[in-house]
N, C-alpha and C. Protein backbone atom coordinates (compact mmCIF):
# COMPACT_ATOMS: atom_id res chain seq x y z
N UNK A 1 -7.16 -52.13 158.15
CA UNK A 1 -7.43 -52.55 159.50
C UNK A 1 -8.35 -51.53 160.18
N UNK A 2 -9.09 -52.40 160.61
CA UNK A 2 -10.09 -51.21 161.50
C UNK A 2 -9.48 -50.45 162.63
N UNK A 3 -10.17 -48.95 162.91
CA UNK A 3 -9.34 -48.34 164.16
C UNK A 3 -10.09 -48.58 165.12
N UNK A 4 -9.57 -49.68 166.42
CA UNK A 4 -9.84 -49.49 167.44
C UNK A 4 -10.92 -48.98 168.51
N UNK A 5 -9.97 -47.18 167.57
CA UNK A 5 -10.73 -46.69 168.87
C UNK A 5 -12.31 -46.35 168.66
N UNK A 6 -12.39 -46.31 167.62
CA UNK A 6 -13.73 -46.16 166.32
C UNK A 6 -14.90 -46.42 167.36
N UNK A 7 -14.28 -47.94 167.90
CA UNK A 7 -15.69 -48.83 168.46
C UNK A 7 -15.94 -48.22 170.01
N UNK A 8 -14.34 -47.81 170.71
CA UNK A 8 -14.51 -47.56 172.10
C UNK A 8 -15.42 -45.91 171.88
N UNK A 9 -15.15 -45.46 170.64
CA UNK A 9 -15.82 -43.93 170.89
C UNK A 9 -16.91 -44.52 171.05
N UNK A 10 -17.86 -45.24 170.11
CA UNK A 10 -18.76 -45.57 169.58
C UNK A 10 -19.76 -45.94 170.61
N UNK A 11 -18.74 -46.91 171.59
CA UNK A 11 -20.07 -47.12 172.99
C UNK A 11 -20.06 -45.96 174.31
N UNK A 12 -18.74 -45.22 174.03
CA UNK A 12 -18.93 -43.76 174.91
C UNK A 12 -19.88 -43.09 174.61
N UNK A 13 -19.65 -42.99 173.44
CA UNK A 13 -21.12 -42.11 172.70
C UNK A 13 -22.27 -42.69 173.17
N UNK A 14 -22.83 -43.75 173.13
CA UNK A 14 -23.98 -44.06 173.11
C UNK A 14 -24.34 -44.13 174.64
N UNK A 15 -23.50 -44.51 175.65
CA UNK A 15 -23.62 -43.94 176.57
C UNK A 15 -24.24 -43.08 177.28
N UNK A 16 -23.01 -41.72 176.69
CA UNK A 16 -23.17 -40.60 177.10
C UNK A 16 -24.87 -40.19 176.50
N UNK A 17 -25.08 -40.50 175.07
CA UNK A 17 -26.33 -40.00 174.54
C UNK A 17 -27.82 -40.59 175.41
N UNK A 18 -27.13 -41.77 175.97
CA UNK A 18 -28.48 -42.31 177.31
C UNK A 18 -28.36 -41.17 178.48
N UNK A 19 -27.10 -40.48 178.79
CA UNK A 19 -27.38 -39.73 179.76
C UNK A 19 -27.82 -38.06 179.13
N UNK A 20 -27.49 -38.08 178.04
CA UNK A 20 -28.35 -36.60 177.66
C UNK A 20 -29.93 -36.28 177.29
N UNK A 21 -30.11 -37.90 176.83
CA UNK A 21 -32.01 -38.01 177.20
C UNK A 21 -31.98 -37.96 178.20
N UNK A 22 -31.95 -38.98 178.90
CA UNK A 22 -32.22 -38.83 180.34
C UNK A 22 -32.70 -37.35 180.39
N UNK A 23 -31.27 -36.37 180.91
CA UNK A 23 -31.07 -35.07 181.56
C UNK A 23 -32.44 -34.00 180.51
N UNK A 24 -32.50 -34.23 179.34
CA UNK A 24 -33.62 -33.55 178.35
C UNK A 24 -34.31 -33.96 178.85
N UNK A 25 -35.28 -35.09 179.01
CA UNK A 25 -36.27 -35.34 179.50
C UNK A 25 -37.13 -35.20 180.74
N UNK A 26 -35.58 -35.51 181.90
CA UNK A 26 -36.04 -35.10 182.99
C UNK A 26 -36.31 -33.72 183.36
N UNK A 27 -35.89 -32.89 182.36
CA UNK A 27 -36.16 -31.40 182.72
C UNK A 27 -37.62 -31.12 182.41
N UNK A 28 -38.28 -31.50 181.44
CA UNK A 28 -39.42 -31.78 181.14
C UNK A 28 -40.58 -32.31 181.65
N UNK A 29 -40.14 -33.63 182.55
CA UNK A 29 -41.03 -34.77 182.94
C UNK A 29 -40.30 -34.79 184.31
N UNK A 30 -39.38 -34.62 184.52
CA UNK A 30 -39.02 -34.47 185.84
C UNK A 30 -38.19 -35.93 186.66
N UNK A 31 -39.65 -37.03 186.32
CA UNK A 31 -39.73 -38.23 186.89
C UNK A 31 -38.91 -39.60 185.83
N UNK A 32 -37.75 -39.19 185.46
CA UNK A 32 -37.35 -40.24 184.13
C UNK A 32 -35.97 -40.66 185.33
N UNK A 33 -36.00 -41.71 184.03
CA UNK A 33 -34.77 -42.68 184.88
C UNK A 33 -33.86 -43.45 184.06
N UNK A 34 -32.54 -43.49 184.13
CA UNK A 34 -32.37 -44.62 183.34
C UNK A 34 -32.06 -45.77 183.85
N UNK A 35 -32.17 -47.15 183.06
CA UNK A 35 -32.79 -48.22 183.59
C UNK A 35 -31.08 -49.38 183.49
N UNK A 36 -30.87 -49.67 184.93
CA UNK A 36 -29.62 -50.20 185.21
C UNK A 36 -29.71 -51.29 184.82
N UNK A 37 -30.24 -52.27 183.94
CA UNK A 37 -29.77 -54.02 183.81
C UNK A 37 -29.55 -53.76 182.47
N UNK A 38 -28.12 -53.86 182.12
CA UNK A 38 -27.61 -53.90 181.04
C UNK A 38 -28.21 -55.13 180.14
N UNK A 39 -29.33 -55.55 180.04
CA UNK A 39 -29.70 -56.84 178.85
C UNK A 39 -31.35 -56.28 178.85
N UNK A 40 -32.00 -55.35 179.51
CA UNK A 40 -32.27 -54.70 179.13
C UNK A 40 -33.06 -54.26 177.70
N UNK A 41 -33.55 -54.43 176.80
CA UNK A 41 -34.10 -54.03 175.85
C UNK A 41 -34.67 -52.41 175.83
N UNK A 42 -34.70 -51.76 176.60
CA UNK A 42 -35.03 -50.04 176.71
C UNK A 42 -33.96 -49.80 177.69
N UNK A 43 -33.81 -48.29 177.82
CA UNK A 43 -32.45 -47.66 178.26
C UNK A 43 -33.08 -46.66 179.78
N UNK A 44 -34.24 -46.25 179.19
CA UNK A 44 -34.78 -45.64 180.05
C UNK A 44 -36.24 -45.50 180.51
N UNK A 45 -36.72 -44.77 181.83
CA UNK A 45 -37.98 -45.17 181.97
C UNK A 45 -38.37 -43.77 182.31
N UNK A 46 -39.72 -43.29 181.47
CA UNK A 46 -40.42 -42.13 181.75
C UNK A 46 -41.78 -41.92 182.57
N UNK A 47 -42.17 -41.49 183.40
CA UNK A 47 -43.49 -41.55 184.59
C UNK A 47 -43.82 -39.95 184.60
N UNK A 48 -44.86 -40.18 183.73
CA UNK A 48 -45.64 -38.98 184.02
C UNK A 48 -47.57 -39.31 184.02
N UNK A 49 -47.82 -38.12 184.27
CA UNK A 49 -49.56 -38.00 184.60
C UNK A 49 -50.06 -37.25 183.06
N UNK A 50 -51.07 -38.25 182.39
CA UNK A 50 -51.38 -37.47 181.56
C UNK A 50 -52.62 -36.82 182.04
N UNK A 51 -53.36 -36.33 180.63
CA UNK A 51 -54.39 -35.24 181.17
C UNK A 51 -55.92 -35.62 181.81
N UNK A 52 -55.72 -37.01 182.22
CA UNK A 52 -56.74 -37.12 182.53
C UNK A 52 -56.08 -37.76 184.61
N UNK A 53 -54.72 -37.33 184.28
CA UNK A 53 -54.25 -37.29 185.98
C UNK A 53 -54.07 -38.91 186.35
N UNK A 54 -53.68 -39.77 185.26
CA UNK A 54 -53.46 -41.16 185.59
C UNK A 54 -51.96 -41.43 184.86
N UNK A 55 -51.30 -42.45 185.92
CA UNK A 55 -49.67 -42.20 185.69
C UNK A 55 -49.51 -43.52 183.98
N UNK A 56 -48.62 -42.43 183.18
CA UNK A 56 -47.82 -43.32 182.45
C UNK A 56 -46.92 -43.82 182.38
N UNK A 57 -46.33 -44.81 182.02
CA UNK A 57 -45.07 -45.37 182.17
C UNK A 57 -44.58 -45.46 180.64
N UNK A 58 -43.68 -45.39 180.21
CA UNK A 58 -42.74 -45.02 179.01
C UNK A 58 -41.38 -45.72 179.17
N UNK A 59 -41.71 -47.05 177.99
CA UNK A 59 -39.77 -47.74 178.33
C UNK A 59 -39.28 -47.32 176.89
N UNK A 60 -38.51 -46.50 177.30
CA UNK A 60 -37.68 -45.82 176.20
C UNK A 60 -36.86 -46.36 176.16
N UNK A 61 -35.94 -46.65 174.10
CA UNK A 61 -34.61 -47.38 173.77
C UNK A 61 -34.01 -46.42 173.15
N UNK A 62 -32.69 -45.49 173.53
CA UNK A 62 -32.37 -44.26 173.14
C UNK A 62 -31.03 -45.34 171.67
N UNK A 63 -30.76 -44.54 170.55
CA UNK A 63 -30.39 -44.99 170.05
C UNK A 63 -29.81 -43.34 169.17
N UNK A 64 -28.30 -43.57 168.90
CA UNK A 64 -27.60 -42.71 168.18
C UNK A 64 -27.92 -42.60 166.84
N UNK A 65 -28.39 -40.95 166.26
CA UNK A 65 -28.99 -40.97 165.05
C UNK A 65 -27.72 -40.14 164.35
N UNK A 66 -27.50 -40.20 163.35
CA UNK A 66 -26.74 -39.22 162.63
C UNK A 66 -27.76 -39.12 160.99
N UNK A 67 -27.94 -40.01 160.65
CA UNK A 67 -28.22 -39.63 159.10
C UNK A 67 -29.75 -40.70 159.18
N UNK A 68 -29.66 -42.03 159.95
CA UNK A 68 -31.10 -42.47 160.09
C UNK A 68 -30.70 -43.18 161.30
N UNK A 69 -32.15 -43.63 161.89
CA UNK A 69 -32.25 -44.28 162.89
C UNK A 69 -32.44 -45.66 163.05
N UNK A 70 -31.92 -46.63 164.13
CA UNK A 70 -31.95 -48.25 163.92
C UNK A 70 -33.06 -48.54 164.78
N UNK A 71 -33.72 -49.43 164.21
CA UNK A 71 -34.37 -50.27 165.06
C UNK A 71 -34.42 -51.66 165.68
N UNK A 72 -33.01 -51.64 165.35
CA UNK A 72 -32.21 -53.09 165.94
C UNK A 72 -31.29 -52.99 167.13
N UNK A 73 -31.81 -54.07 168.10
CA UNK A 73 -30.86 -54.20 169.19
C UNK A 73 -30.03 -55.82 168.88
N UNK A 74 -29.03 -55.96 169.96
CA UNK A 74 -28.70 -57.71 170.61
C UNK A 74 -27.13 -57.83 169.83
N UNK A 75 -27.22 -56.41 169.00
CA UNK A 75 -25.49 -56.64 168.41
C UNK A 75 -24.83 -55.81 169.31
N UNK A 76 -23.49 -55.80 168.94
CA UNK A 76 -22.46 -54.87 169.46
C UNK A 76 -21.05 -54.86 168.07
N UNK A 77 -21.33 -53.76 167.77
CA UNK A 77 -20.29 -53.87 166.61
C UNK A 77 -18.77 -53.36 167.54
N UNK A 78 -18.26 -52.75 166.36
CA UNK A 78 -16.60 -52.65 167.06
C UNK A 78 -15.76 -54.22 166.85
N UNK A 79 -14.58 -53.68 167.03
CA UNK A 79 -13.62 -54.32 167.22
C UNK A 79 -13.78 -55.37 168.34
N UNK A 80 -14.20 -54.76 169.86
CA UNK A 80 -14.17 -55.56 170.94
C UNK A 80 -15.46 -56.79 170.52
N UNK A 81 -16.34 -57.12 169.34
CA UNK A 81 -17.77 -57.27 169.53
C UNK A 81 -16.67 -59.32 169.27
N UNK A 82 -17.95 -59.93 170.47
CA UNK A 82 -17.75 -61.43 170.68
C UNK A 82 -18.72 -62.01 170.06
N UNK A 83 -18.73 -63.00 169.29
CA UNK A 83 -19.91 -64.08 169.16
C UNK A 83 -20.28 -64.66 169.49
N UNK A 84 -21.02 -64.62 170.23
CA UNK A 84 -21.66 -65.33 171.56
C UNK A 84 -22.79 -66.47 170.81
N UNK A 85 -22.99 -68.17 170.97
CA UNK A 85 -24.33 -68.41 170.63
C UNK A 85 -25.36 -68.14 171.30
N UNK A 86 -26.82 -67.80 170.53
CA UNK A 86 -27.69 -68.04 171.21
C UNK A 86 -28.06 -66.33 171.22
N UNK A 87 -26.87 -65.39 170.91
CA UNK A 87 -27.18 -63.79 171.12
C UNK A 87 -27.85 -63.43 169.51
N UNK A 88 -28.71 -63.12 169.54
CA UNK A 88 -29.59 -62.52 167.90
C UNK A 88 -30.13 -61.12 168.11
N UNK A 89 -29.54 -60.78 166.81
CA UNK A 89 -30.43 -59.57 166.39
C UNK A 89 -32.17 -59.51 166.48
N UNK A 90 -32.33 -58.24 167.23
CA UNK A 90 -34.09 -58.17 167.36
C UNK A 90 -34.75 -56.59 167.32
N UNK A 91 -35.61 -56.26 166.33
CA UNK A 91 -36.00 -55.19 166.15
C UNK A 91 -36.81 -55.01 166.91
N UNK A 92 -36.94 -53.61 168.00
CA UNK A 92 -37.30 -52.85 168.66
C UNK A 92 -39.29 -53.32 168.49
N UNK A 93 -40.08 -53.79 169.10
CA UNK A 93 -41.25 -53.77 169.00
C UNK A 93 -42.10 -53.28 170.50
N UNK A 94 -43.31 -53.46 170.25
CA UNK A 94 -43.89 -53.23 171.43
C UNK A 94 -43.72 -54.14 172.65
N UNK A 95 -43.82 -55.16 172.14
CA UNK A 95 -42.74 -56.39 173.03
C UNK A 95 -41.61 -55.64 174.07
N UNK A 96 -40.78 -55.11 173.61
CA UNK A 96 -39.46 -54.80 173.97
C UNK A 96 -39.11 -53.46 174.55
N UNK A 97 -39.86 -52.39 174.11
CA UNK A 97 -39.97 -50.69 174.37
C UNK A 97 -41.49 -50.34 173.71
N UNK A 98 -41.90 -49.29 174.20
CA UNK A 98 -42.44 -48.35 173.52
C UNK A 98 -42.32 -47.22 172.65
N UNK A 99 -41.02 -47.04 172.43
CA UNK A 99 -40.55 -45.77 171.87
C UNK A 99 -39.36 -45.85 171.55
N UNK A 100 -38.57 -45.77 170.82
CA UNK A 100 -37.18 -45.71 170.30
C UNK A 100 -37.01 -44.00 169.97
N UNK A 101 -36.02 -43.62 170.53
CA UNK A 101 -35.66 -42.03 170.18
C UNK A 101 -33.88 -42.18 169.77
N UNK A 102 -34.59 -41.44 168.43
CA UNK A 102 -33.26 -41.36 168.04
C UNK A 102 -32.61 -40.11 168.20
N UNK A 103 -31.09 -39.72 169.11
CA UNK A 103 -30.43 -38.85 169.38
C UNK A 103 -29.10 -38.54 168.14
N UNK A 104 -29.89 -37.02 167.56
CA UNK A 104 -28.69 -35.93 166.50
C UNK A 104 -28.18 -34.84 167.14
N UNK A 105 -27.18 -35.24 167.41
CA UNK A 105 -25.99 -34.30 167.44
C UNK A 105 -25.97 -33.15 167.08
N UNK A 106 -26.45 -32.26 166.81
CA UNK A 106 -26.59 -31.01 166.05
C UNK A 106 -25.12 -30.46 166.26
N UNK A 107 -24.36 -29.98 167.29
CA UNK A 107 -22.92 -29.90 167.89
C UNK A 107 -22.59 -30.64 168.88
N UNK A 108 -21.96 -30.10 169.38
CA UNK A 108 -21.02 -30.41 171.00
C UNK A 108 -22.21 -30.26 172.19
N UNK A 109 -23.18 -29.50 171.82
CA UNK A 109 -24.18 -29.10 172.87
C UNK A 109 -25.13 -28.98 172.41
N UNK A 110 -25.60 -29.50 171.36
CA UNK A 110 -27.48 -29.20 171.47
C UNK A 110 -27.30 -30.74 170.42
N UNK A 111 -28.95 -30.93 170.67
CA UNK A 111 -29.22 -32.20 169.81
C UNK A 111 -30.54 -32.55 169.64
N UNK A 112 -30.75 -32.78 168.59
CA UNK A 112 -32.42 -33.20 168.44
C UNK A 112 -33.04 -34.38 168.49
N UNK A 113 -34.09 -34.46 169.35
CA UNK A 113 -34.45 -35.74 169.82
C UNK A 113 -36.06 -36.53 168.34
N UNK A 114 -35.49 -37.19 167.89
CA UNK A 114 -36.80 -37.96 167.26
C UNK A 114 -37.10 -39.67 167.49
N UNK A 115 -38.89 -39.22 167.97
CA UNK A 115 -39.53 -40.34 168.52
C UNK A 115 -39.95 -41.13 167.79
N UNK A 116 -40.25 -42.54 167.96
CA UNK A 116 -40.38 -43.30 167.37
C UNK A 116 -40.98 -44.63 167.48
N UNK A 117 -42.61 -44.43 167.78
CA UNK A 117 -43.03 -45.22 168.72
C UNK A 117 -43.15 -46.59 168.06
N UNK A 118 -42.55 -47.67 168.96
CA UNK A 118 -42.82 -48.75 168.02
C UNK A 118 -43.96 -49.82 167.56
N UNK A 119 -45.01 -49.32 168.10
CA UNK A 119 -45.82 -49.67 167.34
C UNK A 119 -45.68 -49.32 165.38
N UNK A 120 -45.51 -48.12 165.44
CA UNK A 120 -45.26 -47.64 164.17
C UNK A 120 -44.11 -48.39 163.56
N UNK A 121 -42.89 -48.85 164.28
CA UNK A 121 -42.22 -49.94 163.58
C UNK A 121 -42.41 -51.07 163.03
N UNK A 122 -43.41 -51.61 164.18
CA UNK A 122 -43.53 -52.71 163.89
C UNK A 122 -45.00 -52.54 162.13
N UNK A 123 -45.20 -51.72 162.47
CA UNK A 123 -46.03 -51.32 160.96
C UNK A 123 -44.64 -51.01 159.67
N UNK A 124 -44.38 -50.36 159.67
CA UNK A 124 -43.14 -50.04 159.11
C UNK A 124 -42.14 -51.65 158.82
N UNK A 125 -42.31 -52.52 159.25
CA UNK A 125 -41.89 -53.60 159.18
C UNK A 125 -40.00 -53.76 158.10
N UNK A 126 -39.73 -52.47 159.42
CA UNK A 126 -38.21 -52.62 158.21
C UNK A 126 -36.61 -52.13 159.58
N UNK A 127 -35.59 -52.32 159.33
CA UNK A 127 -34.69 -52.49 160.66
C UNK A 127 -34.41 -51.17 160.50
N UNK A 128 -34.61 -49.71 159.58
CA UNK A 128 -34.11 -48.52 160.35
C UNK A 128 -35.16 -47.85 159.20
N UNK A 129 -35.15 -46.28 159.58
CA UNK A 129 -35.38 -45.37 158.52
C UNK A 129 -34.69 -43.86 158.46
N UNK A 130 -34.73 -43.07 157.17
CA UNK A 130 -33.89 -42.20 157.11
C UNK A 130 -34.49 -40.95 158.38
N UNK A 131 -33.69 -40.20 159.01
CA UNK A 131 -34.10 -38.62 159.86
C UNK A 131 -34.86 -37.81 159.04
N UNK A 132 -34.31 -38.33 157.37
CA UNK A 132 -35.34 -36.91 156.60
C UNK A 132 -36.83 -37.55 156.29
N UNK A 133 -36.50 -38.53 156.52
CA UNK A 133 -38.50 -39.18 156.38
C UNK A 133 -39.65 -38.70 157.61
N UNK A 134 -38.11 -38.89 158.92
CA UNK A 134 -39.31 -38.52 159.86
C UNK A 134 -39.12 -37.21 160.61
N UNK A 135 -38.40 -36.23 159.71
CA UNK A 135 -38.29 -34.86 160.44
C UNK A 135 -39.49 -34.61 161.49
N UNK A 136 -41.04 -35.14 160.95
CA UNK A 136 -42.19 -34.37 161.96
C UNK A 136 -42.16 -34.82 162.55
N UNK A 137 -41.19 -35.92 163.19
CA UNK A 137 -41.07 -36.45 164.83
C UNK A 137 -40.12 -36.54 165.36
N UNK A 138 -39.59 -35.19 164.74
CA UNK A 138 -38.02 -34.13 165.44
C UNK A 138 -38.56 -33.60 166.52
N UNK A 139 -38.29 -34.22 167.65
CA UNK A 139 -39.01 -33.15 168.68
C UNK A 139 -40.07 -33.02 169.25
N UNK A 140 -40.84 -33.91 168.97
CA UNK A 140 -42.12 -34.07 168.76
C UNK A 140 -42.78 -34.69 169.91
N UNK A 141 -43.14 -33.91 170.83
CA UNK A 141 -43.16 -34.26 172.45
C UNK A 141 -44.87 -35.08 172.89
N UNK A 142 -45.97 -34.38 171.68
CA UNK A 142 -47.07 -35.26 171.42
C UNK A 142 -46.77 -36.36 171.15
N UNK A 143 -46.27 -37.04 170.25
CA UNK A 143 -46.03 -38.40 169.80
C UNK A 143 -45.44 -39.23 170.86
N UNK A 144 -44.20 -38.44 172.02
CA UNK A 144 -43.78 -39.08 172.81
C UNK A 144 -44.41 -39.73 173.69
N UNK A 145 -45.56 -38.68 174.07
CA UNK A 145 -46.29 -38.87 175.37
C UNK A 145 -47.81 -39.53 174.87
N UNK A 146 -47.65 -39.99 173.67
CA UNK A 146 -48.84 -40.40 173.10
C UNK A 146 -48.39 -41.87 172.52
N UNK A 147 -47.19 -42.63 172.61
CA UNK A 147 -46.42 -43.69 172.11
C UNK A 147 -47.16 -44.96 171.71
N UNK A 148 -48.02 -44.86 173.34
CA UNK A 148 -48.42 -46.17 172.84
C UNK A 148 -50.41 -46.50 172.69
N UNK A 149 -50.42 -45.27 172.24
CA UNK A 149 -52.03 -44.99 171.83
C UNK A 149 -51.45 -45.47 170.11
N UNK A 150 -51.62 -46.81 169.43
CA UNK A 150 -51.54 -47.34 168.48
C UNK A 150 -52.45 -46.37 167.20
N UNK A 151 -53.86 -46.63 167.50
CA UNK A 151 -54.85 -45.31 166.24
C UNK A 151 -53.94 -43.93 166.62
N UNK A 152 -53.69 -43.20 167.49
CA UNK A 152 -53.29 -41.75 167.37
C UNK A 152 -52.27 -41.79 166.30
N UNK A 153 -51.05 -42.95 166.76
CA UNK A 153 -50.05 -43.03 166.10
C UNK A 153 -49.78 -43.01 164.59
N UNK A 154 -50.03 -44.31 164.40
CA UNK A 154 -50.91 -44.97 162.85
C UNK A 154 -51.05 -44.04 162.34
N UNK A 155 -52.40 -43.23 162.66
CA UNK A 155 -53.40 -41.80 161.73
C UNK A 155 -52.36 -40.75 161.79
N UNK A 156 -51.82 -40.25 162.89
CA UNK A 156 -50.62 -39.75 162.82
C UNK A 156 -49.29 -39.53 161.54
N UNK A 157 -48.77 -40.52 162.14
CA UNK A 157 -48.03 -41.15 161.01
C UNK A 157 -48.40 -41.03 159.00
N UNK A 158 -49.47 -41.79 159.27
CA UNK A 158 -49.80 -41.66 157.90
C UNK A 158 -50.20 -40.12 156.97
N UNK A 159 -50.83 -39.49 158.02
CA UNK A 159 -51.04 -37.91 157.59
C UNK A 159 -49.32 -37.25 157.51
N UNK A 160 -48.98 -37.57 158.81
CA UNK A 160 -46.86 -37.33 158.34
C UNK A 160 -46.17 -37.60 156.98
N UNK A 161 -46.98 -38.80 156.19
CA UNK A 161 -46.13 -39.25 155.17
C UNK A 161 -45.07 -40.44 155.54
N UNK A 162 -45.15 -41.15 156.82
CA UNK A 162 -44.16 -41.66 156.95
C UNK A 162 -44.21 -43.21 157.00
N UNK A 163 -45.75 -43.31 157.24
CA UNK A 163 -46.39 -44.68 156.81
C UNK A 163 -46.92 -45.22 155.33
């Protein structure tokens, strides 16, 4: 029998991990937010000026990483999860976010953030990939703020090894 509480940790966690981007980010960017309509497809929203002094907007989908990262939303696992018709699984595209970041735990207090712009998913044409494929976008605050420049990414990427 499944435990219970497995599933209630499971959406605390993910939760809480929308409010520790958030708080990382905003220390950084200052201007981030997270985004209140639970149906929703991104979790949060980033506004900054890049270098040429014109504002970006960034809809970030924060997603819990431990060993790889998903690029699927529209489920809810756990115990509590309903079958609703008409509710389907849908991988993260440019459609839906710009960026999927996946949040590792490193302990109780630190954690490493890797970006994941989806354009590059939708190239990648697959529902998750492993943390050790994309270590060079552990952290990786260019790629963030560069998400949805498609050639940077791409050429990016492919010099990474990850395309």
């Amino acid at each position: 029998m499944a435990d219970p509480n497995k599933g209630l940790q499971a959406a605390v966690d993910g939760f809480a991990h929308q409010h520790i981007v958030a708080g990382i980010l905003m220390k950084r960017y200052k201007n981030v937010s997270l985004v209140d309509l639970p149906l929703s497809p991104y979790d949060i929203i980033i506004v900054f000026k890049d270098k040429k002094k014109r504002e970006n907007i960034i809809r970030a989908q924060v997603k819990t990483a431990t060993k790889s990262l998903a690029f699927t939303g529209g489920t809810r696992g756990g115990v509590d999860r309903k079958y609703i018709s008409g509710v389907k699984e849908y991988r993260q595209s440019t459609a839906t976010s710009d960026v999927v970041i996946g949040l590792r735990p490193k302990d109780t207090d630190t954690f490493d953030l890797f970006f994941m712009p989806t354009c590059a998913i939708e190239a990648l044409d697959q529902k998750s990939i492993s943390l050790n494929k994309i270590n060079k976008l552990k952290n990786n605050y260019k790629i963030l703020e560069r998400c949805k420049d498609k050639d940077f990414v791409l050429k990016t990427l492919k010099e990474y090894e990850i395309l």
